[in-house]
C-alpha atoms as a PDB file:
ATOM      1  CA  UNK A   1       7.851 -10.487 -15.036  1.00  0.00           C
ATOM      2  CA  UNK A   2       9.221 -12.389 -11.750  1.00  0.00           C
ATOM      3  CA  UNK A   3       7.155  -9.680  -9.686  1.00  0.00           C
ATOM      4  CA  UNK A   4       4.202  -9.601 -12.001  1.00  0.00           C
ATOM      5  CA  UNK A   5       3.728 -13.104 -11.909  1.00  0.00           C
ATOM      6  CA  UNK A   6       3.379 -13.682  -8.241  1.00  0.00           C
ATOM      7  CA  UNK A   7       1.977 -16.816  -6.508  1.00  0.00           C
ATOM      8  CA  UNK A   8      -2.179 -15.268  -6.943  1.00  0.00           C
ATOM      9  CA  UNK A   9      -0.416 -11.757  -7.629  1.00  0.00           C
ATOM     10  CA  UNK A  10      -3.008  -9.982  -9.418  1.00  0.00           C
ATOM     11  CA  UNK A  11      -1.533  -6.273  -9.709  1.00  0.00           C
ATOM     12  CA  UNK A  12       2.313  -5.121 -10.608  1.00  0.00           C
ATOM     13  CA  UNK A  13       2.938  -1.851  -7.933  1.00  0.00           C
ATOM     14  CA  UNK A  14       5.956  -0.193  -8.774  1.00  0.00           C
ATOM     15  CA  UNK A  15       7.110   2.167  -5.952  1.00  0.00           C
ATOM     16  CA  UNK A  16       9.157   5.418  -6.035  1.00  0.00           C
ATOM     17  CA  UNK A  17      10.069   7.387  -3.167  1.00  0.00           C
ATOM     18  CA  UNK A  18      11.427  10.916  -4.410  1.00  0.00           C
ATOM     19  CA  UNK A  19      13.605  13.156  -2.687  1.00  0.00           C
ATOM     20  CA  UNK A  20      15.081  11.613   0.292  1.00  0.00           C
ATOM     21  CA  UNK A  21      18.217  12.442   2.066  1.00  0.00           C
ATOM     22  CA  UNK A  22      19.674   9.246   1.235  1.00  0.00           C
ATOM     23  CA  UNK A  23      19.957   6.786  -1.112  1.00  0.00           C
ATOM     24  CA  UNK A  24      20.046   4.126   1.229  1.00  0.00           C
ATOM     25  CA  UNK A  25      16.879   6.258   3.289  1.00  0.00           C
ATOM     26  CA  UNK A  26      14.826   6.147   0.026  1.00  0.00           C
ATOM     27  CA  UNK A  27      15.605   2.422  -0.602  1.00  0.00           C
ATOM     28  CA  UNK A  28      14.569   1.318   3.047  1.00  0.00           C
ATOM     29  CA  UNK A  29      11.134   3.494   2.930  1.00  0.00           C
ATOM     30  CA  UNK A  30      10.331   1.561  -0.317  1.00  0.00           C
ATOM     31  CA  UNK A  31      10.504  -1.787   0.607  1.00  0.00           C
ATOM     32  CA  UNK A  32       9.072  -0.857   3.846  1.00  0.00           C
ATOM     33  CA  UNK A  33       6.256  -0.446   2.250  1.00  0.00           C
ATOM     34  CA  UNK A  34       6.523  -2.548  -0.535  1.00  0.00           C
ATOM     35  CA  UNK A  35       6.754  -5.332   1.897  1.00  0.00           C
ATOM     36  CA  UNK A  36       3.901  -4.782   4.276  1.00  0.00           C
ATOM     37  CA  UNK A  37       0.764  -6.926   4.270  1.00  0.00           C
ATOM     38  CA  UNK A  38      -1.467  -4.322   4.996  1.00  0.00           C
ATOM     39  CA  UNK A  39      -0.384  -2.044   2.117  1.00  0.00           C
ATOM     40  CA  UNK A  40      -0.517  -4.926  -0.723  1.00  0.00           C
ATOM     41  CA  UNK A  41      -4.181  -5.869   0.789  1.00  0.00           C
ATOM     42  CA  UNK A  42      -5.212  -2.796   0.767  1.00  0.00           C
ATOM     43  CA  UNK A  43      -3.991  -2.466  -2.896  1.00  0.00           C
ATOM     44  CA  UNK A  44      -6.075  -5.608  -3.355  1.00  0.00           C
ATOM     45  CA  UNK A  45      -9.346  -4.218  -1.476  1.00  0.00           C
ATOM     46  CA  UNK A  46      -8.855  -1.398  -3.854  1.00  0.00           C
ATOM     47  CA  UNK A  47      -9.319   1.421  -0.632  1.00  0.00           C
ATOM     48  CA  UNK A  48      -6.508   4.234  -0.602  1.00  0.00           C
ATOM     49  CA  UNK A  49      -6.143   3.738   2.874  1.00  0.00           C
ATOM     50  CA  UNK A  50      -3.271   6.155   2.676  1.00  0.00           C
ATOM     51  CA  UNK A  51      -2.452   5.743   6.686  1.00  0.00           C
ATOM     52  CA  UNK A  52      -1.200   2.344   5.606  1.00  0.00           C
ATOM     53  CA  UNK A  53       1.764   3.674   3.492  1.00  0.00           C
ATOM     54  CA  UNK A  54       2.503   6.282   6.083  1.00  0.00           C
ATOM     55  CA  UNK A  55       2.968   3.408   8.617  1.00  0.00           C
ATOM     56  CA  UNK A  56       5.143   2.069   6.376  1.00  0.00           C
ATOM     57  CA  UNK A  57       7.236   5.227   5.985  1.00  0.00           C
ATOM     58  CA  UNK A  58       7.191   5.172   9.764  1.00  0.00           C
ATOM     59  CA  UNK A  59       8.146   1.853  10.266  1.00  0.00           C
ATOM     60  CA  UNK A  60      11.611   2.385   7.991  1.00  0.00           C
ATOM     61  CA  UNK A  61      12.826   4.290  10.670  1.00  0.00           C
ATOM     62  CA  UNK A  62      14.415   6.781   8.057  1.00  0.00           C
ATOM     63  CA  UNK A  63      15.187  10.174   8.969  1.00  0.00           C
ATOM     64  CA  UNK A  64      12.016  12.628   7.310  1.00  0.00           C
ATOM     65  CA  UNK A  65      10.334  15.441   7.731  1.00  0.00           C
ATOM     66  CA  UNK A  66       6.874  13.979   9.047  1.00  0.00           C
ATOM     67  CA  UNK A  67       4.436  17.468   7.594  1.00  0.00           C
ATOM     68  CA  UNK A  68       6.358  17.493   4.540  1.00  0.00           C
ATOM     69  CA  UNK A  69       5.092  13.787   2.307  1.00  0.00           C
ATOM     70  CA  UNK A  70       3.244  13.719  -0.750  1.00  0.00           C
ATOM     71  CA  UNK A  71       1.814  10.613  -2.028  1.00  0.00           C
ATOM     72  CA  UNK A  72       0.482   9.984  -5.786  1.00  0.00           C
ATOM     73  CA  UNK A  73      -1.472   7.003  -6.903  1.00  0.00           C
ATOM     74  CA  UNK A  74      -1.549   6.897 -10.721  1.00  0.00           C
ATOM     75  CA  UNK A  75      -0.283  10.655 -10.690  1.00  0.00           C
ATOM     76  CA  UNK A  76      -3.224  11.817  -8.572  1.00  0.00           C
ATOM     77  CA  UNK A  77      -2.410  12.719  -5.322  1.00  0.00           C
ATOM     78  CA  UNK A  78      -3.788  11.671  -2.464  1.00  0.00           C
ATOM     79  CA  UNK A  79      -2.045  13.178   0.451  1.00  0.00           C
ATOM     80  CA  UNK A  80      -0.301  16.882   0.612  1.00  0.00           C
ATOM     81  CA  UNK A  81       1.965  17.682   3.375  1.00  0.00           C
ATOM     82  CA  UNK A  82       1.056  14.725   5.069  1.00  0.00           C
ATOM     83  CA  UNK A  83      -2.644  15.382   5.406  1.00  0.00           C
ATOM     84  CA  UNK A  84      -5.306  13.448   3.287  1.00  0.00           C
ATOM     85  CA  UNK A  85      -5.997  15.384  -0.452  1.00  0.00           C
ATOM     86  CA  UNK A  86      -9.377  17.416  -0.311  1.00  0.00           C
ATOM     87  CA  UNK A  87      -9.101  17.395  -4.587  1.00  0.00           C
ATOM     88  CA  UNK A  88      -9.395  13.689  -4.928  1.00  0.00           C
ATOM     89  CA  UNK A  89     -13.066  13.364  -5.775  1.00  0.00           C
ATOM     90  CA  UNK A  90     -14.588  10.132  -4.434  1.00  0.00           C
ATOM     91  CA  UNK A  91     -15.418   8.669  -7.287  1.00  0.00           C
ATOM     92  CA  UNK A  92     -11.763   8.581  -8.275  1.00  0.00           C
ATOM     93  CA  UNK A  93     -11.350   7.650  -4.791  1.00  0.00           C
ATOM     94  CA  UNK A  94     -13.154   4.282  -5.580  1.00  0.00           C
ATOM     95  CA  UNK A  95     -11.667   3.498  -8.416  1.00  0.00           C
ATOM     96  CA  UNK A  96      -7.519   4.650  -8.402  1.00  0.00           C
ATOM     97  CA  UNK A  97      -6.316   1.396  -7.630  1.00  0.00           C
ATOM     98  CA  UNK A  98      -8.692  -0.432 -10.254  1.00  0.00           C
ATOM     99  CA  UNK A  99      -6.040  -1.027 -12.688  1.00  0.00           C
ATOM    100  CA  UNK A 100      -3.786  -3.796 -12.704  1.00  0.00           C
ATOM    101  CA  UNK A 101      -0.661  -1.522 -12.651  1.00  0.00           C
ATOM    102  CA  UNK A 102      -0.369   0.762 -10.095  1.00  0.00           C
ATOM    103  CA  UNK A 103       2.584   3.612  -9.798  1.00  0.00           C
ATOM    104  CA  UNK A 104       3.164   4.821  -6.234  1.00  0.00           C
ATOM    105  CA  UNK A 105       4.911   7.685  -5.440  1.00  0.00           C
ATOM    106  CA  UNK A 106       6.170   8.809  -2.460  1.00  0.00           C
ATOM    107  CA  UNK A 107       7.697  12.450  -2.385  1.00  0.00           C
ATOM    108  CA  UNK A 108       9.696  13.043   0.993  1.00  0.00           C
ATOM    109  CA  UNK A 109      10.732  16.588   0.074  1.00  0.00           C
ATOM    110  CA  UNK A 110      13.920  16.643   2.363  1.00  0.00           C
ATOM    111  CA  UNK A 111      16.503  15.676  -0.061  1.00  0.00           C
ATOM    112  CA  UNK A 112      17.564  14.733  -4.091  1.00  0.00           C
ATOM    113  CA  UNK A 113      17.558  10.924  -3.433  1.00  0.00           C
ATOM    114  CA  UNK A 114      15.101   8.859  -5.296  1.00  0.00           C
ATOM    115  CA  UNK A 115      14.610   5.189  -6.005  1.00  0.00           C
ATOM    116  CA  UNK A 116      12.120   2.920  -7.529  1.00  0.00           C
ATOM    117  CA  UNK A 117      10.921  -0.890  -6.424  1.00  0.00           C
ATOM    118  CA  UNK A 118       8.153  -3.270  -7.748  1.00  0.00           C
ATOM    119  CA  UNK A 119       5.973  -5.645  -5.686  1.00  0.00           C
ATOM    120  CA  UNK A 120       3.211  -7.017  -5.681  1.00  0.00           C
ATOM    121  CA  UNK A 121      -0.355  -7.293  -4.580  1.00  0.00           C
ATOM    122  CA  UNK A 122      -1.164 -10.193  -1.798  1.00  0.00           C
ATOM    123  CA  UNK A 123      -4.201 -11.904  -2.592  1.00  0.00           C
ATOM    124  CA  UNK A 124      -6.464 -14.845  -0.904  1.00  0.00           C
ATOM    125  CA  UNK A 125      -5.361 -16.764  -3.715  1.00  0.00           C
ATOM    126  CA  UNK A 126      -1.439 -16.152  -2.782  1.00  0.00           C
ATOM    127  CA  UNK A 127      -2.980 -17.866   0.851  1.00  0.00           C
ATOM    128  CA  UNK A 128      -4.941 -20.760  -0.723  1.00  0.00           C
ATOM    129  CA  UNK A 129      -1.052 -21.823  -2.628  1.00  0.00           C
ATOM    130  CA  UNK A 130       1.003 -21.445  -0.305  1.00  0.00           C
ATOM    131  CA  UNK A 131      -1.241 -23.168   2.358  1.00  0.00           C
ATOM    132  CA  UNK A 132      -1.930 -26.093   0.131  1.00  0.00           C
ATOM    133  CA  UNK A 133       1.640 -27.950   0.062  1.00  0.00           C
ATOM    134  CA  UNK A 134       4.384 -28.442   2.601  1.00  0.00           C
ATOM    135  CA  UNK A 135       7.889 -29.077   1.957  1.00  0.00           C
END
């Protein structure tokens, strides 16, 4: 409830990266992303701009195999072996990341490790709060 009710939070994302070498690995690579601005607006503009959670797999720094990620959005996947998904139609497209929960995953491939976070979205309204009092 704590994530879900975010200052102008208007979507719950809950993360998974699968099969890391590391527990610690998987962890880092999902608040990576979980934490970057571009990923929760882009969950708000409602664009799988996919490059934007491989930056944030990137920027973790965690040891991968960079030809090897899958990524799902609502179990539909978007990217195989690290290359955009020619099977997501673009009318799905348009509308995976309608709903108000959204389930990331994030399948490494390199090891058994796994672990889940939640975040959420980062709106104009999140902006508008926090810019409106000082302490």
């Amino acid at each position: 409830m704590i994530v879900k009710d975010g200052e102008g939070a208007t979507k719950l994302i809950k993360i998974t990266v699968l099969n890391a070498y590391t527990e610690t690995g998987a962890k880092r690579v999902a608040f990576t992303v979980a934490n970057s601005t571009l990923f929760k607006t882009m969950i708000t503009g409602e664009d799988a701009n996919w490059g934007r959670i491989m930056a944030g797999i990137g920027r973790s720094k965690v040891r991968i195999k960079p030809g090897n990620i899958d990524i799902y959005i609502n179990n539909k996947i978007i990217v195989k072996d690290s290359v955009s998904s020619t099977n997501l139609a673009k009318d799905i497209e348009k509308t995976i990341l309608r709903p108000k929960e959204i389930d990331l995953k994030i399948d490494l491939k390199c090891g058994k490790a796994t672990r889940t976070v939640l975040t959420c979205n980062l709106t104009k309204d999140y902006i508008d709060i926090n810019a409106s009092y000082r302490s």
